[in-house]
C-alpha atoms as a PDB file:
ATOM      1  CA  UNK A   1     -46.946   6.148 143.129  1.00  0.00           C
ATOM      2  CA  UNK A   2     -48.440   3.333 145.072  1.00  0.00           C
ATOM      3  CA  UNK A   3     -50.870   3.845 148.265  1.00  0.00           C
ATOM      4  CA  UNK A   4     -51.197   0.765 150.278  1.00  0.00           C
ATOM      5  CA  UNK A   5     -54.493  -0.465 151.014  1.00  0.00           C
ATOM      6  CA  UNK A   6     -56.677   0.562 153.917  1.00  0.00           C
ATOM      7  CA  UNK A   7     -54.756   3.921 154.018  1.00  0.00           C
ATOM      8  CA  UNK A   8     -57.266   6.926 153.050  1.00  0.00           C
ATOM      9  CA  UNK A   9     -56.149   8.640 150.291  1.00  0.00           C
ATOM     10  CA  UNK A  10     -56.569  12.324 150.273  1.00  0.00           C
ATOM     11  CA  UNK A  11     -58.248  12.369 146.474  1.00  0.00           C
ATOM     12  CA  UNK A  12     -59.712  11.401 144.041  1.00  0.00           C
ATOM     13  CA  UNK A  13     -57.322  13.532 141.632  1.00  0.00           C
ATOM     14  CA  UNK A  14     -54.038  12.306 143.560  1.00  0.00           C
ATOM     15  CA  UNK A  15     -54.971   8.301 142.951  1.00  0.00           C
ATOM     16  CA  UNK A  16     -56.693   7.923 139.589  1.00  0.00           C
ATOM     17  CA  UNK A  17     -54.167   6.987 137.733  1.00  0.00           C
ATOM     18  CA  UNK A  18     -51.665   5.360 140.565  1.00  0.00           C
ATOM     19  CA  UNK A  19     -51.847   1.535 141.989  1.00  0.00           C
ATOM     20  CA  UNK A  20     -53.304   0.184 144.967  1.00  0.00           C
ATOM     21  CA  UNK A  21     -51.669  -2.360 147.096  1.00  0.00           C
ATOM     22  CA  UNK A  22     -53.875  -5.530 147.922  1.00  0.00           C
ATOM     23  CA  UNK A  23     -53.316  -7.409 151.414  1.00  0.00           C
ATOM     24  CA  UNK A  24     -57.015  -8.528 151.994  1.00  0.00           C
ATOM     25  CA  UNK A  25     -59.493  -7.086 149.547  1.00  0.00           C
ATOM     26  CA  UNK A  26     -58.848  -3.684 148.197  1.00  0.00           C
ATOM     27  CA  UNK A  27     -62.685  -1.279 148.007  1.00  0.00           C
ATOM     28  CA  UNK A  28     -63.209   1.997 147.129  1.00  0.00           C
ATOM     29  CA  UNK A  29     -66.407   3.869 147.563  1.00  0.00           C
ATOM     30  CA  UNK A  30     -68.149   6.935 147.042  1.00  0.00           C
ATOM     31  CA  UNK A  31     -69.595   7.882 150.615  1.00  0.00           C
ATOM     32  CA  UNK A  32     -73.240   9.148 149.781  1.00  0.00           C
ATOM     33  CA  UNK A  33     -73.206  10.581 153.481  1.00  0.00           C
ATOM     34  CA  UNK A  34     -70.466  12.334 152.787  1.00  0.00           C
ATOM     35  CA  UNK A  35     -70.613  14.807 150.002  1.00  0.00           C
ATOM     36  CA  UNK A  36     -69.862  11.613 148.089  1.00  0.00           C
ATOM     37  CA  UNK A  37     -66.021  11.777 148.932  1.00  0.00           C
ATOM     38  CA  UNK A  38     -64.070   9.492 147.737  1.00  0.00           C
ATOM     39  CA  UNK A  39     -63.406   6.279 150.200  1.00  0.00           C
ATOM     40  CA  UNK A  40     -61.124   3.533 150.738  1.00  0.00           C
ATOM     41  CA  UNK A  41     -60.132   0.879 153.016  1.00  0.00           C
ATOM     42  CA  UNK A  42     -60.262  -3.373 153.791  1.00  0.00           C
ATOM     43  CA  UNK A  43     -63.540  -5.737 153.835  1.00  0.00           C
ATOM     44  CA  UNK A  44     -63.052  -9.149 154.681  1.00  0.00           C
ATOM     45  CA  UNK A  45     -66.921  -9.910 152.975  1.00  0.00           C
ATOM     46  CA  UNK A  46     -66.104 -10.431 149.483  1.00  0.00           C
ATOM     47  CA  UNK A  47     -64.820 -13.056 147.777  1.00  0.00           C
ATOM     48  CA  UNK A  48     -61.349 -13.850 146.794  1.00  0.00           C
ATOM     49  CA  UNK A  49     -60.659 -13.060 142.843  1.00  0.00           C
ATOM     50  CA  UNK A  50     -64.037 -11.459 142.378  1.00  0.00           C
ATOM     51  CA  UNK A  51     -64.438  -7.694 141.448  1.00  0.00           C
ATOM     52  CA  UNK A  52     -67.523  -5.743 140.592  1.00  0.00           C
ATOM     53  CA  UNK A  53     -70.160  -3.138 143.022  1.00  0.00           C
ATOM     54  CA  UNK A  54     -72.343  -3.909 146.140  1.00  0.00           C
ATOM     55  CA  UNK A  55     -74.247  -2.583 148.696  1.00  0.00           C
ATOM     56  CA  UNK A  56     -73.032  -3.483 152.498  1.00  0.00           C
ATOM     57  CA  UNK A  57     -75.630  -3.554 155.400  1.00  0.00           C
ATOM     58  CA  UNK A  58     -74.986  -0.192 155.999  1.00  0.00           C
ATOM     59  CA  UNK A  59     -76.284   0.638 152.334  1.00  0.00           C
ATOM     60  CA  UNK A  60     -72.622   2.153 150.924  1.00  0.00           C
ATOM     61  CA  UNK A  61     -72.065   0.938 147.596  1.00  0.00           C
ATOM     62  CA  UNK A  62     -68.440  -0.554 147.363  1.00  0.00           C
ATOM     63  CA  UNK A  63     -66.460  -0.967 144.135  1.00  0.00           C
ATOM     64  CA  UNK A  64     -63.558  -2.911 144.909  1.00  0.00           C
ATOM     65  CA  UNK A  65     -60.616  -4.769 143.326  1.00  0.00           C
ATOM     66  CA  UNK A  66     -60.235  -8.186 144.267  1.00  0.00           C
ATOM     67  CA  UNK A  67     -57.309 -10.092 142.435  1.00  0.00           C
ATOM     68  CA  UNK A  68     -56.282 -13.979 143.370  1.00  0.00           C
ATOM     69  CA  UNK A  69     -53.987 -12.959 145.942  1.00  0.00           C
ATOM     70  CA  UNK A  70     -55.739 -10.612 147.947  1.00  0.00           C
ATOM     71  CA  UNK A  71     -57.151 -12.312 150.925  1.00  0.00           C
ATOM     72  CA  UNK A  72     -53.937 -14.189 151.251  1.00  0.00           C
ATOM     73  CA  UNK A  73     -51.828 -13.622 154.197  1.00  0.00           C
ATOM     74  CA  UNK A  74     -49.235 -11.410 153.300  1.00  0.00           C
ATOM     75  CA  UNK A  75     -49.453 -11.539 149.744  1.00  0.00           C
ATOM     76  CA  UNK A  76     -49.567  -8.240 147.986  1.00  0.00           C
ATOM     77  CA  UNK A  77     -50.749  -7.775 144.603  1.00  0.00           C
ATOM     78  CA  UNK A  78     -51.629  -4.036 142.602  1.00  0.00           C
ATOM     79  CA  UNK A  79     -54.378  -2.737 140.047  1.00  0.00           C
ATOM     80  CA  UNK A  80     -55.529   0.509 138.697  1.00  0.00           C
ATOM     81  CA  UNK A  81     -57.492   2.450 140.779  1.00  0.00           C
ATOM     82  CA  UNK A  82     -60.764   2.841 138.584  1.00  0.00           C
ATOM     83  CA  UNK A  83     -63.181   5.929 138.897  1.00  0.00           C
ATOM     84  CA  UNK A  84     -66.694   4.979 139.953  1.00  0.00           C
ATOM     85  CA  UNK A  85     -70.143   6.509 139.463  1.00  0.00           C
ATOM     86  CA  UNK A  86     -71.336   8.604 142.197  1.00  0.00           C
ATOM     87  CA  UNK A  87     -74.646   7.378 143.808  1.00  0.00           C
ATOM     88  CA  UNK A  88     -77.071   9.023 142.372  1.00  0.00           C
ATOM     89  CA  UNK A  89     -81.306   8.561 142.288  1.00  0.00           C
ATOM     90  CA  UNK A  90     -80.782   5.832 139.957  1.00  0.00           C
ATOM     91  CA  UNK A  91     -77.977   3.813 142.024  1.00  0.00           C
ATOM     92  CA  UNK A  92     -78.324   4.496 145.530  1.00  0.00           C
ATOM     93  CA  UNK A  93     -80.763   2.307 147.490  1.00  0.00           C
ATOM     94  CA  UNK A  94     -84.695   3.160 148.896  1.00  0.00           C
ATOM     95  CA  UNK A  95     -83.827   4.074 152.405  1.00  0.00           C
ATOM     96  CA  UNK A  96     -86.388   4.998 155.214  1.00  0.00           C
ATOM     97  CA  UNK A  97     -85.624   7.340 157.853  1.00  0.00           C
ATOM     98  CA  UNK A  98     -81.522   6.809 156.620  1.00  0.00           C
ATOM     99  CA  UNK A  99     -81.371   3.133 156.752  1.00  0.00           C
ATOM    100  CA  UNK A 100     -81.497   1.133 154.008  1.00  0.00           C
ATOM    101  CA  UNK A 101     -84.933  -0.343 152.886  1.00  0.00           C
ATOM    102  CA  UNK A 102     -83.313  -3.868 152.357  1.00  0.00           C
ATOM    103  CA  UNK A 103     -80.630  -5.209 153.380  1.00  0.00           C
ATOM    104  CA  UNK A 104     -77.974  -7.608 151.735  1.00  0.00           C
ATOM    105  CA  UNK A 105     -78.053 -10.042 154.656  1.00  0.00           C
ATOM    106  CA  UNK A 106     -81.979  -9.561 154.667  1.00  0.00           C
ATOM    107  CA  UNK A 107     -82.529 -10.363 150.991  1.00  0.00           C
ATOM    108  CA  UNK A 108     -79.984 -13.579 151.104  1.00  0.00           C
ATOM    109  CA  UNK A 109     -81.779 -14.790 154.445  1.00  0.00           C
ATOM    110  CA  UNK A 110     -85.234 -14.580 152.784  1.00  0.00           C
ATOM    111  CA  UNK A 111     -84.530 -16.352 149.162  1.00  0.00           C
ATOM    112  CA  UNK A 112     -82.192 -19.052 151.373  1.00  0.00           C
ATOM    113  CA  UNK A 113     -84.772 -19.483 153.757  1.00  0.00           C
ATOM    114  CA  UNK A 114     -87.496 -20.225 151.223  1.00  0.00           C
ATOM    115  CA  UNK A 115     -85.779 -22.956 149.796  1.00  0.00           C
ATOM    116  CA  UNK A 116     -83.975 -21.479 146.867  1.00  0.00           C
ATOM    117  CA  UNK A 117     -80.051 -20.794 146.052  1.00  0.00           C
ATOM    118  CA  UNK A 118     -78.317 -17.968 147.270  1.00  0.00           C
ATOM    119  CA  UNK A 119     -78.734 -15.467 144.764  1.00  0.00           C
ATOM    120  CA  UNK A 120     -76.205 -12.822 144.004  1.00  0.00           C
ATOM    121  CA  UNK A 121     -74.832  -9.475 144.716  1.00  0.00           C
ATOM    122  CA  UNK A 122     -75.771  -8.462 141.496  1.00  0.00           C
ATOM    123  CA  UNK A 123     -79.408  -9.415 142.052  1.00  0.00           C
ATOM    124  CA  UNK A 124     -79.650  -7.749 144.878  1.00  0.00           C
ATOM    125  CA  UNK A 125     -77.976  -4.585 143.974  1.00  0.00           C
ATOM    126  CA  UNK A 126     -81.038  -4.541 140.881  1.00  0.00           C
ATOM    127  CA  UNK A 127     -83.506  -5.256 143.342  1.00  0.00           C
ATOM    128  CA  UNK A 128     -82.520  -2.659 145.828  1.00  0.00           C
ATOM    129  CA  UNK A 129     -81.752   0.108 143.593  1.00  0.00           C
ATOM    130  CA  UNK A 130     -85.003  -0.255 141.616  1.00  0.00           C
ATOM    131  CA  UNK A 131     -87.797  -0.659 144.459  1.00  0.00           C
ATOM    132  CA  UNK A 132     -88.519   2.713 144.355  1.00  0.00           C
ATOM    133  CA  UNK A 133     -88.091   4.333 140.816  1.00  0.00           C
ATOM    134  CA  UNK A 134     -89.209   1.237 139.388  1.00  0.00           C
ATOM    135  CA  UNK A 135     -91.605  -0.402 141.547  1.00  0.00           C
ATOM    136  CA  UNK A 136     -93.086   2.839 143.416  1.00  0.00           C
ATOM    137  CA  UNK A 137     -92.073   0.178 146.390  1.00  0.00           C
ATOM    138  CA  UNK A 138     -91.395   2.729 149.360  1.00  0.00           C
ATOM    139  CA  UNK A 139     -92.556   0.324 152.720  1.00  0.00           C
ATOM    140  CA  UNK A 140     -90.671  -2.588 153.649  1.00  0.00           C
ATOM    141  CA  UNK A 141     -93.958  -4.590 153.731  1.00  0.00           C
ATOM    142  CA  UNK A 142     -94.774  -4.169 149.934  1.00  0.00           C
ATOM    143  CA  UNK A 143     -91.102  -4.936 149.508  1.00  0.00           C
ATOM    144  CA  UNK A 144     -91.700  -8.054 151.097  1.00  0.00           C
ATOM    145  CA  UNK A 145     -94.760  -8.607 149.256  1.00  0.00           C
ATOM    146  CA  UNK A 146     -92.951  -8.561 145.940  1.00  0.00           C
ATOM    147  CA  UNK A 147     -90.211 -10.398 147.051  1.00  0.00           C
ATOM    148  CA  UNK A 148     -92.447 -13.317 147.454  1.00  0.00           C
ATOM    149  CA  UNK A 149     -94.153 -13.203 144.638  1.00  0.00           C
ATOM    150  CA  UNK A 150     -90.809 -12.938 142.161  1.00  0.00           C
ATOM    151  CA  UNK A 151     -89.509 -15.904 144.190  1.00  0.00           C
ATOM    152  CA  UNK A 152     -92.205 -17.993 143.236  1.00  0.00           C
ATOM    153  CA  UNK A 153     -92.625 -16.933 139.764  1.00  0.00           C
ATOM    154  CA  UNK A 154     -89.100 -17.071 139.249  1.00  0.00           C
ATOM    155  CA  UNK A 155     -88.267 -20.527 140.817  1.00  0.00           C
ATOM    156  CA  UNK A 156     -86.215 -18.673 143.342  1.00  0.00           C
ATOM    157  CA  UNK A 157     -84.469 -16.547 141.411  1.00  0.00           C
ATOM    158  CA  UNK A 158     -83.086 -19.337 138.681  1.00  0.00           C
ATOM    159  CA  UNK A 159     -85.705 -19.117 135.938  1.00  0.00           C
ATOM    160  CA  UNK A 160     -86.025 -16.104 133.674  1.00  0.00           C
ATOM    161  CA  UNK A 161     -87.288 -17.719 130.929  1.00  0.00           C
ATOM    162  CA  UNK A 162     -90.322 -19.935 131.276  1.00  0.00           C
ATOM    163  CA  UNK A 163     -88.900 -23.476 131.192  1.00  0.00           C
ATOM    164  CA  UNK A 164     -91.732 -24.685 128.871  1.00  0.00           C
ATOM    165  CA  UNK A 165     -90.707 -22.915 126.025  1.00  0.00           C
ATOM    166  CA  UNK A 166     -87.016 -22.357 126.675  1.00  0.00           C
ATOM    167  CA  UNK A 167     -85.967 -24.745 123.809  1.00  0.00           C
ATOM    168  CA  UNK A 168     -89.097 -24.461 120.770  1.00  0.00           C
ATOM    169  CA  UNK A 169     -90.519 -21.054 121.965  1.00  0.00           C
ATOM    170  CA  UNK A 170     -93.587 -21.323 122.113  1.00  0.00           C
ATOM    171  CA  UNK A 171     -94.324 -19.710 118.537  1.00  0.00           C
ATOM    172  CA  UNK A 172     -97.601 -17.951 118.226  1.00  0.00           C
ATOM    173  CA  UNK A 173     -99.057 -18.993 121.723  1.00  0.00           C
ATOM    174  CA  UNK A 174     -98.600 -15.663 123.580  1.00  0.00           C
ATOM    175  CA  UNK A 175     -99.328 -13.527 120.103  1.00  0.00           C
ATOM    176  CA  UNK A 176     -97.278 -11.956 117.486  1.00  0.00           C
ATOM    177  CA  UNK A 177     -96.010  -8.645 116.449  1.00  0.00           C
ATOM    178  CA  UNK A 178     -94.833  -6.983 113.428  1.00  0.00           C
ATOM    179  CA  UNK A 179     -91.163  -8.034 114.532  1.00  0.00           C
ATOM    180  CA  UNK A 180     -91.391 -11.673 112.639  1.00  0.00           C
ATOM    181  CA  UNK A 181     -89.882 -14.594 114.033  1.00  0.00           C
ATOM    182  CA  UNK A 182     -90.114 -13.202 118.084  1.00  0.00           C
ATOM    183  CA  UNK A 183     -92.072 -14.933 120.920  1.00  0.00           C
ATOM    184  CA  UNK A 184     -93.410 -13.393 123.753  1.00  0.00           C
ATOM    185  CA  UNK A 185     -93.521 -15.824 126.166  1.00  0.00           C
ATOM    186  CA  UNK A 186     -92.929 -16.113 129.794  1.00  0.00           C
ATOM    187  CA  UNK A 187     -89.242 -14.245 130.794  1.00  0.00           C
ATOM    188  CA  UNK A 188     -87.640 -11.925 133.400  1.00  0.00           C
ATOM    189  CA  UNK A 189     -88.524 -12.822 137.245  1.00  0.00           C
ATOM    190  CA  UNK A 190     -91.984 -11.708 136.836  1.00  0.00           C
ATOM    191  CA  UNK A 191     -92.321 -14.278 133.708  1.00  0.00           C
ATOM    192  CA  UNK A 192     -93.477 -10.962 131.508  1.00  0.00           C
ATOM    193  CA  UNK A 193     -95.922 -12.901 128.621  1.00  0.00           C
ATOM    194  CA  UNK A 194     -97.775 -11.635 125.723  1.00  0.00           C
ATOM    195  CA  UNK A 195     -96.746  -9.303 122.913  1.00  0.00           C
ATOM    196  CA  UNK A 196     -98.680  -6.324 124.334  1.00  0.00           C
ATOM    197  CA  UNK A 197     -97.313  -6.357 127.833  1.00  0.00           C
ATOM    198  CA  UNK A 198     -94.703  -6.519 126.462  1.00  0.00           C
ATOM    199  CA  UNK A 199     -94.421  -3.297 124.289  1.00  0.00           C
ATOM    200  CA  UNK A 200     -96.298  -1.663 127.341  1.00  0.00           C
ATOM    201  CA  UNK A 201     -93.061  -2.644 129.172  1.00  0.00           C
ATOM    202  CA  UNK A 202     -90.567  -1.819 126.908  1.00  0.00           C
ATOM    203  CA  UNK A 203     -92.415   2.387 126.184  1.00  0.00           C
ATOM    204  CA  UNK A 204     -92.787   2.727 130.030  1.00  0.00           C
ATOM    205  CA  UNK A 205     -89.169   1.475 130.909  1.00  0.00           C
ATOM    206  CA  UNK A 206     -87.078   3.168 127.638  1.00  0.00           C
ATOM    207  CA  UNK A 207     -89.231   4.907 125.611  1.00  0.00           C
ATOM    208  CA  UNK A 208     -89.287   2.564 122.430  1.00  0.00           C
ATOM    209  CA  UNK A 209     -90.063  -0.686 121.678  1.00  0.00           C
ATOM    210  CA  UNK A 210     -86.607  -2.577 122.098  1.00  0.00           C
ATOM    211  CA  UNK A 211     -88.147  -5.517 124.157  1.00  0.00           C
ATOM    212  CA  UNK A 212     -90.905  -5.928 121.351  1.00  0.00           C
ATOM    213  CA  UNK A 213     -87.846  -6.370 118.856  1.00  0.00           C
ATOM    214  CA  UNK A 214     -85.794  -8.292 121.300  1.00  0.00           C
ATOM    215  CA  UNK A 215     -87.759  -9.716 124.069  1.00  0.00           C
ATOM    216  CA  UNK A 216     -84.598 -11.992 124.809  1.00  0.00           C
ATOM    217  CA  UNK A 217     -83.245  -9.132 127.037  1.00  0.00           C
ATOM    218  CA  UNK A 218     -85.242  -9.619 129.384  1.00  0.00           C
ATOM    219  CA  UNK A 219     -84.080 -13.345 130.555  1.00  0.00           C
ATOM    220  CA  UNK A 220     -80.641 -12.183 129.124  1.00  0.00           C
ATOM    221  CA  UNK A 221     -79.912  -8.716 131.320  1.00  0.00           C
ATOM    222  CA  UNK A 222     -80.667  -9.267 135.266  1.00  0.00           C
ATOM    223  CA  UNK A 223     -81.336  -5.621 134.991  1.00  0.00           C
ATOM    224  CA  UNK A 224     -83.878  -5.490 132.746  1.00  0.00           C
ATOM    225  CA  UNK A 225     -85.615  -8.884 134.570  1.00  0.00           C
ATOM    226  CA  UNK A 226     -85.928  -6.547 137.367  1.00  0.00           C
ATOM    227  CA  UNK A 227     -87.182  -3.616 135.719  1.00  0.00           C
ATOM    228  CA  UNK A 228     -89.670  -5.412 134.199  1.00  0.00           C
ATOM    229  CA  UNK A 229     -91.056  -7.433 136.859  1.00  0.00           C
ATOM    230  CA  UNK A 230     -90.975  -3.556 138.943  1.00  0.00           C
ATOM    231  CA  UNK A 231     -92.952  -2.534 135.924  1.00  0.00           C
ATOM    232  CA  UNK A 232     -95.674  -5.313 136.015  1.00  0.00           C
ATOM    233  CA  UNK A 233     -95.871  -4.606 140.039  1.00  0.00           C
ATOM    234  CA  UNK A 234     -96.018  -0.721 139.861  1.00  0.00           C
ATOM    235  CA  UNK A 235     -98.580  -0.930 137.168  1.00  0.00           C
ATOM    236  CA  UNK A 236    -100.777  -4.307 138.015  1.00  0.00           C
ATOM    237  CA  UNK A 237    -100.211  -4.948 141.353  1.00  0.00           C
ATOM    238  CA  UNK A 238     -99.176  -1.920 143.831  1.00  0.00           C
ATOM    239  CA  UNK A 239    -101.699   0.348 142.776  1.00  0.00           C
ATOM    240  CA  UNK A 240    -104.541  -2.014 144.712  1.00  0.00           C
ATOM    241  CA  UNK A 241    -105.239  -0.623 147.375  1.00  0.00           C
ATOM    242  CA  UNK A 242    -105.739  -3.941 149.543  1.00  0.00           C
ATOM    243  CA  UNK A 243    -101.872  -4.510 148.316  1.00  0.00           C
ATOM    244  CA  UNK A 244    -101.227  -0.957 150.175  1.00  0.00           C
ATOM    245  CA  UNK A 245    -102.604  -2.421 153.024  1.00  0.00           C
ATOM    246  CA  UNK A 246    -100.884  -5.407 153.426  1.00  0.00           C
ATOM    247  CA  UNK A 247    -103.157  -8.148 152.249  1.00  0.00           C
ATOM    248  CA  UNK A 248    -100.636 -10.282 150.159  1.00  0.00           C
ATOM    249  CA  UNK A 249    -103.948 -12.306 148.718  1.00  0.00           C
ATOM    250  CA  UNK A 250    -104.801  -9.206 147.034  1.00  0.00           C
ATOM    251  CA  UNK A 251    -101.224  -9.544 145.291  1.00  0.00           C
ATOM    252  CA  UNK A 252    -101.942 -13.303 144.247  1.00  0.00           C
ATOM    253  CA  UNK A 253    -105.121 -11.678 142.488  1.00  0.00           C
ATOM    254  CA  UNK A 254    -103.221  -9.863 140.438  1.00  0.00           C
ATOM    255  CA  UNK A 255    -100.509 -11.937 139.200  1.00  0.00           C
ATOM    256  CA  UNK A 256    -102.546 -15.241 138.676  1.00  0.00           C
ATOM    257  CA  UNK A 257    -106.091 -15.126 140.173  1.00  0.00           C
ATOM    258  CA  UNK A 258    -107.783 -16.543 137.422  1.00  0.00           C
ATOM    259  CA  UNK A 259    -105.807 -20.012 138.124  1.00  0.00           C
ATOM    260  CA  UNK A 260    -104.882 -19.743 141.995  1.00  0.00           C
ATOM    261  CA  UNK A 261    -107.549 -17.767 143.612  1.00  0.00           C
ATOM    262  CA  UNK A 262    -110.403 -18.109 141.303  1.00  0.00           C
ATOM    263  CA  UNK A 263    -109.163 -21.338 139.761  1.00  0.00           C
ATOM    264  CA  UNK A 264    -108.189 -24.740 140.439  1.00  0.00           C
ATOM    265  CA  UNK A 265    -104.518 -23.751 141.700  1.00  0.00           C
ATOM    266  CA  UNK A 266    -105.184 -22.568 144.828  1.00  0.00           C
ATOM    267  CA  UNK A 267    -102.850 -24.812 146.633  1.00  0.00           C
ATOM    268  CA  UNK A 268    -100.073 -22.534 144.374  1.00  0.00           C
ATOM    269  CA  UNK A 269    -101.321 -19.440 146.184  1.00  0.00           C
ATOM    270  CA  UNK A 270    -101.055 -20.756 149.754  1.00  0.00           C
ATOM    271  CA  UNK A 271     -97.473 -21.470 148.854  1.00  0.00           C
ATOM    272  CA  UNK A 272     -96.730 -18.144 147.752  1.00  0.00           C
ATOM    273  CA  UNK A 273     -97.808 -17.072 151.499  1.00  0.00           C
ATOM    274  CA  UNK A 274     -95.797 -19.477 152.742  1.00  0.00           C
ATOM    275  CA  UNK A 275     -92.831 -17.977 151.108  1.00  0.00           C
ATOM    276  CA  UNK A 276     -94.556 -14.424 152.228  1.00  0.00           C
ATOM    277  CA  UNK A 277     -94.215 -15.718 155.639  1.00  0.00           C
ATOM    278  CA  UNK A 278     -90.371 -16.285 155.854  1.00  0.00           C
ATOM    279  CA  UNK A 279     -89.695 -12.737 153.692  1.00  0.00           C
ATOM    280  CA  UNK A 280     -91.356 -10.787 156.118  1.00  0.00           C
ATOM    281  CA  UNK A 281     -89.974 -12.499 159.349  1.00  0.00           C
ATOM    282  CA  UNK A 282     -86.315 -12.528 157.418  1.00  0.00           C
ATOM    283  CA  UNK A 283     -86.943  -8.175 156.711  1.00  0.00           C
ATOM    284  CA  UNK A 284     -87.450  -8.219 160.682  1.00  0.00           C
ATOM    285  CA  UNK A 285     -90.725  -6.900 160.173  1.00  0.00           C
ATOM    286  CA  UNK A 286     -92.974  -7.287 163.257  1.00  0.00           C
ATOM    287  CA  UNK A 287     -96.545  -8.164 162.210  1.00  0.00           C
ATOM    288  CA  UNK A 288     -98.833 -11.159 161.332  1.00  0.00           C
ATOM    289  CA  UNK A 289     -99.080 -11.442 157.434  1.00  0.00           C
ATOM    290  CA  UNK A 290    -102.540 -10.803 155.886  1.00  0.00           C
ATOM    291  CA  UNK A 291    -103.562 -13.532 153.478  1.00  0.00           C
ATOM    292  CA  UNK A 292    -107.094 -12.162 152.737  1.00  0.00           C
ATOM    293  CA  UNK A 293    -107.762 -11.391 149.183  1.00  0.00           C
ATOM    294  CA  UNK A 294    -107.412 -14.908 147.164  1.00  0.00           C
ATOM    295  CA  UNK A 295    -109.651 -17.408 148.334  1.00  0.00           C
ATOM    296  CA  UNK A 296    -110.549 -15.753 151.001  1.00  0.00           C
END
């Protein structure tokens, strides 16, 4: 049996193992406002002959089909419908007061507007899902606040691996552990350095000490660049209290104060309020920005 696409099927149990009928891109969804009922219909956002989950403005997490016909006029292609994983703690976005903390459009608007690429749904959907669990990151401020810092560590996104020791890496320089042959330098959106930070990293996030053995899953897994970087935040940075109350200097402190507030880098520091600047006026939040707690 075939159900054509946009029509509501009644279940779950009628559909999972029949074939949907593309004309424009086929999604399915678990409604999280709904008893997490089963959902289907047309969105004319996604990309032609792309598949995979996001989160829309409205904060519904979509996993759709998307084949190389579908968003051509009358063409008409089929694939299996697939079950997806109910939203759960783990998946669903921070919201506040029902509405999603950040937003797809706000995130793109905010790395685009500072100059970098636009990053992916993927990225977003790790940053969004993990504010909270990961990051303790409940107000759309301190979201901002980290926002801006990852972009600038992270060269917008692109780097998550530091690009000086990429190639030779950096043996020895950011210390050693009993797993021979493994450097700990600079990687994941945070640039996570040192052996011990990151065995600290690696017990807090899962328990063992996988990123001590491997520490090239966190450049290689956007995932784990996320939870890591959340990590480093929860536990170095959010817990200030001046970060709590909105003084992004405070979060410069933290990160790289020695250098940039402290140091001879503070010109590296006013950009990363620049950057703070355009995040919070991109998340439509409606206050001046606080750069107390650096230099000043």
């Amino acid at each position: 049996m075939t159900y054509v696409a946009c029509g509501n099927p009644p279940s779950l149990e009628e559909i999972k193992d029949s074939t949907i009928q593309c004309s424009g891109v086929c999604v399915s969804w678990f409604n999280p406002w709904d008893k997490n009922l089963l959902y289907r219909g047309c969105s004319t956002q996604l990309i032609n002959g792309t598949s995979g989950i996001y989160f829309d403005k409205n904060g519904l997490m979509y996993s759709y089909c998307s084949t190389d016909l579908c968003n051509t006029d009358g063409a008409i292609s089929s694939k299996e419908i697939r079950k997806t994983e109910p939203i759960n703690k783990t998946t669903a976005p921070t919201r506040i007061n029902g509405t999603t903390l950040v937003t797809y459009e706000e995130f793109i608007n905010s790395v685009v507007k500072s100059g970098y690429p636009q990053p992916s749904r993927e990225q977003y959907l790790n940053f969004v899902t993990q504010l909270e669990p990961q990051g303790g990151v409940t107000s759309k401020r301190e979201a901002a606040m980290f926002l801006s810092q990852i972009l600038w560590e992270s060269d917008g996104l692109r780097a998550r691996a530091e690009y000086a020791c990429e190639k030779t890496g950096c043996p020895g320089v950011y210390g050693t552990s009993r797993y021979i042959g493994q450097n700990y330098y600079g990687r994941g959106y945070i640039q996570l350095s040192w052996h011990y930070n990151y065995e600290a990293a690696s017990r807090a996030i899962y328990g063992d000490d996988r990123l001590l053995k491997d520490p090239d899953q966190v450049a290689n897994n956007d995932t784990c660049s996320w939870s890591t970087a959340f990590w480093f935040w929860k536990t170095n940075v959010g817990v200030r209290q001046e970060v709590k109350k909105g003084y992004f200097g405070s979060s410069t402190m933290a990160i790289n104060g020695g250098l940039e507030c402290n140091g001879p880098h503070q010109n590296k520091a006013r950009k990363r309020f620049k950057i703070y600047q355009i995040v919070l006026k991109e998340f439509n939040i409606n206050e001046k920005p606080i750069e107390n707690g650096c230099y000043n």
